[in-house]
C-alpha atoms as a PDB file:
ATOM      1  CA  UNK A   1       0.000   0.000   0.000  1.00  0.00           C
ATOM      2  CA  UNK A   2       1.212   3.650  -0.146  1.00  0.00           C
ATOM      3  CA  UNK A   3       3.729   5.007   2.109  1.00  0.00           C
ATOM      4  CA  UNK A   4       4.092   8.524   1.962  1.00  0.00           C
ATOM      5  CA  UNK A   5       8.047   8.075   3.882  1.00  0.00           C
ATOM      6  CA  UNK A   6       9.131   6.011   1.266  1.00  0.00           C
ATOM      7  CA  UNK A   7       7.704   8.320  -1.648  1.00  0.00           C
ATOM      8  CA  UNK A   8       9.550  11.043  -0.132  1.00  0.00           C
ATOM      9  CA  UNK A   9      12.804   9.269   0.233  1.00  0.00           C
ATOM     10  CA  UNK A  10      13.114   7.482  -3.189  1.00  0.00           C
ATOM     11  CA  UNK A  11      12.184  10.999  -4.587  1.00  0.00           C
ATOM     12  CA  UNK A  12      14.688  12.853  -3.030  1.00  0.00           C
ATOM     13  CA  UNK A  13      17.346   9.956  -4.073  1.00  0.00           C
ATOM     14  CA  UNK A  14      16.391  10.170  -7.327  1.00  0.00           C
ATOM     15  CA  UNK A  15      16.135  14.174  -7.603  1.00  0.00           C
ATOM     16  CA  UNK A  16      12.623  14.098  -8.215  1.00  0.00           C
ATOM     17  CA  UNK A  17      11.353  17.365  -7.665  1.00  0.00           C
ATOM     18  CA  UNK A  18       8.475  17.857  -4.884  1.00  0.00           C
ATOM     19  CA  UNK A  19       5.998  19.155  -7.952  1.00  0.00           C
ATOM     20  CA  UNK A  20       6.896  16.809 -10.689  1.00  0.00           C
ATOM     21  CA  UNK A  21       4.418  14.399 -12.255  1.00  0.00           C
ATOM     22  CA  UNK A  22       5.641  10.935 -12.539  1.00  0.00           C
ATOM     23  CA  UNK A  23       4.876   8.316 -15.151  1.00  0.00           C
ATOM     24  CA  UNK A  24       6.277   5.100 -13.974  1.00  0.00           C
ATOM     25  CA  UNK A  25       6.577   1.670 -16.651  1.00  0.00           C
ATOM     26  CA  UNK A  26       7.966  -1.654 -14.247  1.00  0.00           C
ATOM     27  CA  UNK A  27       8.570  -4.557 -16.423  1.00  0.00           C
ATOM     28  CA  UNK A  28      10.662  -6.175 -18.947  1.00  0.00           C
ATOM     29  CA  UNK A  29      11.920  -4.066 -21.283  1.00  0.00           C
ATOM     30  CA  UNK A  30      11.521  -5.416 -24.914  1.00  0.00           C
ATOM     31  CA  UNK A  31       9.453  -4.525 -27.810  1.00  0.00           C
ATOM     32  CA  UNK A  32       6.187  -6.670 -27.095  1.00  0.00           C
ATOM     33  CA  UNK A  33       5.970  -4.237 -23.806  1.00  0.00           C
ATOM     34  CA  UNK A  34       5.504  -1.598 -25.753  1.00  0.00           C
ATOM     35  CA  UNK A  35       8.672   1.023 -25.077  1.00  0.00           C
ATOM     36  CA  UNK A  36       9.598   2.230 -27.726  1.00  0.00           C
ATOM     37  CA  UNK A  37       6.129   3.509 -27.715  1.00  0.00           C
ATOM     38  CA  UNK A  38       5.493   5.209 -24.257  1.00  0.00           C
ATOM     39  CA  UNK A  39       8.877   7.152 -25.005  1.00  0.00           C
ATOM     40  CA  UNK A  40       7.152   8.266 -28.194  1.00  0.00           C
ATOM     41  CA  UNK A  41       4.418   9.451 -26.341  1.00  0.00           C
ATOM     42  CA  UNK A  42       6.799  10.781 -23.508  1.00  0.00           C
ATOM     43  CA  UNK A  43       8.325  12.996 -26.341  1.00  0.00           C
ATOM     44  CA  UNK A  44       4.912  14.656 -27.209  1.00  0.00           C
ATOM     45  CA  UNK A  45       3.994  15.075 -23.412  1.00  0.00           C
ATOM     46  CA  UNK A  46       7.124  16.702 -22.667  1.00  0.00           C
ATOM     47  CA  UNK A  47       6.203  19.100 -25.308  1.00  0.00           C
ATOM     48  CA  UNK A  48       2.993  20.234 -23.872  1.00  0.00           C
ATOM     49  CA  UNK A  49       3.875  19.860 -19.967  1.00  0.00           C
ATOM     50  CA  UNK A  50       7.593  20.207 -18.719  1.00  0.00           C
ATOM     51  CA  UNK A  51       7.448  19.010 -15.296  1.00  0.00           C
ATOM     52  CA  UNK A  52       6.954  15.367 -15.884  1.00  0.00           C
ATOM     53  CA  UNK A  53       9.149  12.821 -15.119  1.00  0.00           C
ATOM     54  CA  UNK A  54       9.296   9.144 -16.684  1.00  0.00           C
ATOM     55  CA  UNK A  55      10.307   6.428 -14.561  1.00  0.00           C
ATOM     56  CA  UNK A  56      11.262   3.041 -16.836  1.00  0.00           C
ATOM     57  CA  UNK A  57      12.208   0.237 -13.949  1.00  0.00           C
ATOM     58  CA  UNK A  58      13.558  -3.294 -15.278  1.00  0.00           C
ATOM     59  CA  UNK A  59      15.685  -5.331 -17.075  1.00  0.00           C
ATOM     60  CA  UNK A  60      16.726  -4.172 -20.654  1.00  0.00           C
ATOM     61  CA  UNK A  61      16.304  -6.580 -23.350  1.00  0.00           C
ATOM     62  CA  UNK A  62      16.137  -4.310 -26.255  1.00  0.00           C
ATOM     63  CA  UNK A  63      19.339  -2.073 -25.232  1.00  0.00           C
ATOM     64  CA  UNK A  64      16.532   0.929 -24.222  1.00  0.00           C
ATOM     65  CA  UNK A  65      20.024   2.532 -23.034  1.00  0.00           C
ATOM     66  CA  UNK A  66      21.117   2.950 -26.236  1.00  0.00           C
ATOM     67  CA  UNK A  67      17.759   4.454 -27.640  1.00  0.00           C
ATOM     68  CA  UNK A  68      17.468   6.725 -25.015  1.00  0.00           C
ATOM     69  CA  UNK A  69      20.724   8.339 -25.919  1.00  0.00           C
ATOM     70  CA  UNK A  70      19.122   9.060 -28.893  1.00  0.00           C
ATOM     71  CA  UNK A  71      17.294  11.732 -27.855  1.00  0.00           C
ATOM     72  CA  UNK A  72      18.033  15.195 -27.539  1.00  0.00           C
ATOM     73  CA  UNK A  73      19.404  16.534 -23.969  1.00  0.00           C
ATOM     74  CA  UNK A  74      16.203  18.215 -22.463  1.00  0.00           C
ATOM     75  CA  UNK A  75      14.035  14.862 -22.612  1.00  0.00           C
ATOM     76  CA  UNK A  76      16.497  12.112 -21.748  1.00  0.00           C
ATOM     77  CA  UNK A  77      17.216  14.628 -18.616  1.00  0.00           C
ATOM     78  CA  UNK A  78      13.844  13.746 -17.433  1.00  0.00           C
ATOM     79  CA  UNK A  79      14.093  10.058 -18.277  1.00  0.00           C
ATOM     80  CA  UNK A  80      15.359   7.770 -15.089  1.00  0.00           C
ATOM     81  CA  UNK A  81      15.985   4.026 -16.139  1.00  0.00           C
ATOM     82  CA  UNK A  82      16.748   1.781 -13.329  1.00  0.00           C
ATOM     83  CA  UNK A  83      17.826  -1.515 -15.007  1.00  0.00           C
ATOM     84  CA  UNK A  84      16.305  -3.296 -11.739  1.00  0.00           C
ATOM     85  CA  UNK A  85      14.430  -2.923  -8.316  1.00  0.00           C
ATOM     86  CA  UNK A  86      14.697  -4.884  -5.324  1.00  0.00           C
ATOM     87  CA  UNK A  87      12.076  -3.326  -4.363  1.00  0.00           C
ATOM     88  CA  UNK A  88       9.663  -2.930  -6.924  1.00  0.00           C
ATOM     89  CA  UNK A  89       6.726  -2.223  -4.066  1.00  0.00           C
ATOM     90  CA  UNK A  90       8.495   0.746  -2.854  1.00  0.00           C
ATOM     91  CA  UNK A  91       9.006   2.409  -6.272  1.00  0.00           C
ATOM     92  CA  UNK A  92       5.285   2.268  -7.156  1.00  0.00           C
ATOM     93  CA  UNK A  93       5.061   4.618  -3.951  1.00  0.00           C
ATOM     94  CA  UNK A  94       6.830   7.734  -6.004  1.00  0.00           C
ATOM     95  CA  UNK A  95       4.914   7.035  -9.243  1.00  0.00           C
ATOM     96  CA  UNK A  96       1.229   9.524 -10.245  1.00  0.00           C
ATOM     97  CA  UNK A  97       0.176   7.183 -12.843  1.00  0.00           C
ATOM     98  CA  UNK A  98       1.187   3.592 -14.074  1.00  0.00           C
ATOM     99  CA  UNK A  99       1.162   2.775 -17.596  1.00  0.00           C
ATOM    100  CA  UNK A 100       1.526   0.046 -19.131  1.00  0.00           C
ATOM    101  CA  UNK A 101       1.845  -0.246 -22.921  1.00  0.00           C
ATOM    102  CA  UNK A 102       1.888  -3.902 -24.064  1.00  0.00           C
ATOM    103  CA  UNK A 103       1.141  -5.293 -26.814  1.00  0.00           C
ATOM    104  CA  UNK A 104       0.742  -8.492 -25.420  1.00  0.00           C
ATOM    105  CA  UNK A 105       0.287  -9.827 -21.612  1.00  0.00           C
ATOM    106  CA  UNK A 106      -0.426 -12.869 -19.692  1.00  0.00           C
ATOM    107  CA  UNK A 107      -2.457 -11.132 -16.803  1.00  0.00           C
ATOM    108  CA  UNK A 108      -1.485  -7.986 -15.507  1.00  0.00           C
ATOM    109  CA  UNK A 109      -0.170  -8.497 -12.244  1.00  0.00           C
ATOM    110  CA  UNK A 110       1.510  -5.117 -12.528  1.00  0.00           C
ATOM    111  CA  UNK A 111      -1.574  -3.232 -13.262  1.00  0.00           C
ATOM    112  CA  UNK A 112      -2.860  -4.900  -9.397  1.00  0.00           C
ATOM    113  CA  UNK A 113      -0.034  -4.160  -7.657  1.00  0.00           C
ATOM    114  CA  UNK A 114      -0.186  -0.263  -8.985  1.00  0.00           C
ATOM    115  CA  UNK A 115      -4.052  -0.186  -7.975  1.00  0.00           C
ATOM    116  CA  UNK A 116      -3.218  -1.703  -4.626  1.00  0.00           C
ATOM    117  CA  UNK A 117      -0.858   1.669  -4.186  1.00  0.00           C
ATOM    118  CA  UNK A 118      -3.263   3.824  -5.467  1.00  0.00           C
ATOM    119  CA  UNK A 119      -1.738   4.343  -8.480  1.00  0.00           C
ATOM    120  CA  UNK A 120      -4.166   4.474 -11.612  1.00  0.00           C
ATOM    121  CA  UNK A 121      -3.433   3.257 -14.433  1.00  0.00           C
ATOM    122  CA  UNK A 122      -2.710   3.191 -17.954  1.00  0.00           C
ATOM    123  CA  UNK A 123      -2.708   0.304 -20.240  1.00  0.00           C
ATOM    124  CA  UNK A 124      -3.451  -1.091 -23.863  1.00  0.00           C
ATOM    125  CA  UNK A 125      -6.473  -2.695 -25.206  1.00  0.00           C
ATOM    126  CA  UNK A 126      -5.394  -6.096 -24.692  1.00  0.00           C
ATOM    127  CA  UNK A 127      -6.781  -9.188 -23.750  1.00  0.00           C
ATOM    128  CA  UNK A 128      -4.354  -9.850 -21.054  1.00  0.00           C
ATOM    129  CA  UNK A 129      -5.113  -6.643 -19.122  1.00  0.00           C
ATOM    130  CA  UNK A 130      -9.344  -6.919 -19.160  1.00  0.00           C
ATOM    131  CA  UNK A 131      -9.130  -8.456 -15.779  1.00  0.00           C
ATOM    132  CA  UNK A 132      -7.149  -6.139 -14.088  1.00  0.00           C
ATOM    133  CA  UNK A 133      -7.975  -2.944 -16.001  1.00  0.00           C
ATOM    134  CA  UNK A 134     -11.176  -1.137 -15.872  1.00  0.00           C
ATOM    135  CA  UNK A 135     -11.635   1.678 -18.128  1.00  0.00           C
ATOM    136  CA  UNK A 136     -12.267   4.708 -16.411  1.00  0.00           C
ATOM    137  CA  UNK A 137     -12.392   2.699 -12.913  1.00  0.00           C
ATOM    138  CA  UNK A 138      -8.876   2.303 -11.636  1.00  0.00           C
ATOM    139  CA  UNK A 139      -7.457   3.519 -15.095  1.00  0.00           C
ATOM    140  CA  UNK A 140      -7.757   4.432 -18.596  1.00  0.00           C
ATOM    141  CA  UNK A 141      -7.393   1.920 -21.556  1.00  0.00           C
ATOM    142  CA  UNK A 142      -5.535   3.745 -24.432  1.00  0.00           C
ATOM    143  CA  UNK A 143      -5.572   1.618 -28.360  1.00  0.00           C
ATOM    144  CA  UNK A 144      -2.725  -0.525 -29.032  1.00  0.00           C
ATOM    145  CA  UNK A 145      -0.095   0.767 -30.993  1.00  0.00           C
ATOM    146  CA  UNK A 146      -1.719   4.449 -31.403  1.00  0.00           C
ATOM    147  CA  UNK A 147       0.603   6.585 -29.897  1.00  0.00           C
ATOM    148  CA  UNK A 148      -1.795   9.819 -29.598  1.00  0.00           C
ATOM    149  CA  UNK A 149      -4.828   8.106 -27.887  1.00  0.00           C
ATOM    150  CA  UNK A 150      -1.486   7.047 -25.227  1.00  0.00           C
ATOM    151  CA  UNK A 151      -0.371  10.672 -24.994  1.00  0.00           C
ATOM    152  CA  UNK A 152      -3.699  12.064 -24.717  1.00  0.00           C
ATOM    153  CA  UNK A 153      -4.605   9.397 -21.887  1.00  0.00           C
ATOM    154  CA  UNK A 154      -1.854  10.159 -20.042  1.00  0.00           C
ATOM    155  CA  UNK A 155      -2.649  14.061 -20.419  1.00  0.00           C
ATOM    156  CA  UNK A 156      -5.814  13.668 -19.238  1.00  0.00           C
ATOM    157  CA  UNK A 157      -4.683  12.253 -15.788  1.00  0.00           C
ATOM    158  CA  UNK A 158      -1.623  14.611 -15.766  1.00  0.00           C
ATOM    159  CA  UNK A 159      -4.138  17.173 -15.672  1.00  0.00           C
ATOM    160  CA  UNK A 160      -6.850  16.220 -13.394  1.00  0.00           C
ATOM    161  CA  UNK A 161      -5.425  14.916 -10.245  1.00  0.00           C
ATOM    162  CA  UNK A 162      -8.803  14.663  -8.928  1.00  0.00           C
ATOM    163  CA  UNK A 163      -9.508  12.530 -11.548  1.00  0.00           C
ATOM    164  CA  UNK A 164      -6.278  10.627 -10.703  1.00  0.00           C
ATOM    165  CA  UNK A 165      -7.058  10.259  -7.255  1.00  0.00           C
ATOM    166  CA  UNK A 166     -10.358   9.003  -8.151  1.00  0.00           C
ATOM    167  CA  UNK A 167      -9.323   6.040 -10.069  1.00  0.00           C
ATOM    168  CA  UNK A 168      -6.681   5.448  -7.468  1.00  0.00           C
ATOM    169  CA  UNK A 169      -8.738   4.768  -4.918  1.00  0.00           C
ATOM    170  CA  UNK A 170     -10.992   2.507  -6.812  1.00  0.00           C
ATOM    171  CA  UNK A 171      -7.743   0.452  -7.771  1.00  0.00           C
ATOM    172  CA  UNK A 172      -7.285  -0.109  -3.799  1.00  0.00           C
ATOM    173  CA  UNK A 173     -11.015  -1.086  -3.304  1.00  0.00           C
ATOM    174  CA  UNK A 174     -11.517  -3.257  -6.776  1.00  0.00           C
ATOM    175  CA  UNK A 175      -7.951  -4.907  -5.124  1.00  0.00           C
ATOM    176  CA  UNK A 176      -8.946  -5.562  -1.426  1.00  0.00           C
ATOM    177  CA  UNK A 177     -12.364  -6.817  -2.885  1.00  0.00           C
ATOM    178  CA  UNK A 178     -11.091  -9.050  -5.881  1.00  0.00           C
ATOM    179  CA  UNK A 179      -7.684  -9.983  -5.041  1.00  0.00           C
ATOM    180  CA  UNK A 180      -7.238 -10.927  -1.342  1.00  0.00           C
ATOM    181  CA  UNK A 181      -3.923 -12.751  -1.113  1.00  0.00           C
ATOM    182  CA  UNK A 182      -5.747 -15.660   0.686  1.00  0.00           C
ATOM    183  CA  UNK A 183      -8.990 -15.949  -1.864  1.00  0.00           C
ATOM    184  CA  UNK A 184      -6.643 -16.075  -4.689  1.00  0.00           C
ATOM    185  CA  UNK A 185      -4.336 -18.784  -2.788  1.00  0.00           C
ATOM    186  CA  UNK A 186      -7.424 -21.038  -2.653  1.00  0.00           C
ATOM    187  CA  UNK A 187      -8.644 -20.411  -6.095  1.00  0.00           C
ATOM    188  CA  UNK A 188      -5.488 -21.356  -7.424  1.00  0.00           C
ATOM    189  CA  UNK A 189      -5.260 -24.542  -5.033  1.00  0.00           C
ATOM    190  CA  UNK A 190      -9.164 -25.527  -6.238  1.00  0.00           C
ATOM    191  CA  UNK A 191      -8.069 -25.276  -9.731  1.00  0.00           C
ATOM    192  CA  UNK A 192      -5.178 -27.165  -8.983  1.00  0.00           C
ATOM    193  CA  UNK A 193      -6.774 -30.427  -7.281  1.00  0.00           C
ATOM    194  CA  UNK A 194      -9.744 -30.231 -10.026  1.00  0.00           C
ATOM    195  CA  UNK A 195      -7.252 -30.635 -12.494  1.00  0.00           C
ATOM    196  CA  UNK A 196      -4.710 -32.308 -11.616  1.00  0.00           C
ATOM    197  CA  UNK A 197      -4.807 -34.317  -8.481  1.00  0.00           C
END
């Protein structure tokens, strides 16, 4: 859950400014999870709003470093990569929205954990995501692959934090209610022993 301490902290470590607007991706960091394509977006928000910072967290499989120094000064100033996170619980404290732009996911056990912080959320129009990602609940669900309707998701809760704070604290409810560490232990163990014990 979210711990104000620890947002504080890992902001000032990181030099993240009191004010500043964080997008945060945690994940893999490859081409099917959609990169290339947030910092695409990134580049257009930074154009229309200054004080926002993107977090990427996780391990690089598609050399993001070298991509990143592709860009000009002023935006890959206000691009932190962390390659990985101990503690990836703790960074979701620092982070104003989640996103998460797949184009393909198993279940999106990232998009819980950032609802259970209070962290809305956005993510692609994907099959993987529909159980975790309510549109206009604990998030907003942006088309895959169109880089505008991303930009101008993540615009919309850059600029409403009421909005924000809304969907964050349906995340935490739709979590507590849905995904109680004990109810899904024994849904997993039921499926198990129908199947194969």
């Amino acid at each position: 859950s979210f711990d104000n301490i620890i947002k504080n902290s890992l902001r000032k470590k990181f030099g993240i400014k009191e004010e500043a607007k964080v997008i945060l991706y945690m994940g893999r960091m490859d081409q099917e999870k959609g990169i290339q394509d947030l910092i695409e977006s990134y580049k257009y928000i930074h154009s229309k709003r200054k004080n926002i910072i993107l977090l990427l967290v996780g391990k690089d499989e598609m050399n993001v470093n070298s991509y990143l120094k592709n860009l000009n000064f002023e935006i890959r100033n206000k691009i932190i990569y962390l390659e990985h996170s101990e503690s990836p619980h703790e960074i979701l404290n620092i982070a104003n929205i989640f996103c998460l732009p797949s184009k393909r996911e198993g279940f999106g056990n990232s998009v819980i954990e950032s609802s259970a912080c209070e962290v809305p959320v956005v993510g692609s129009n994907i099959f993987g995501l529909n159980s975790s990602l309510i549109d206009e609940y604990n998030g907003l669900i942006f088309e895959v692959n169109n880089i505008r309707d991303l930009s101008l998701k993540l615009l919309k809760l850059i600029d409403d934090k009421y909005f924000c704070m809304r969907l964050g604290k349906n995340g935490r409810s739709y979590v507590v209610k849905n995904f109680e560490k004990n109810d899904v232990i024994n849904s997993l163990n039921k499926l198990i022993t129908k199947n194969y014990v």
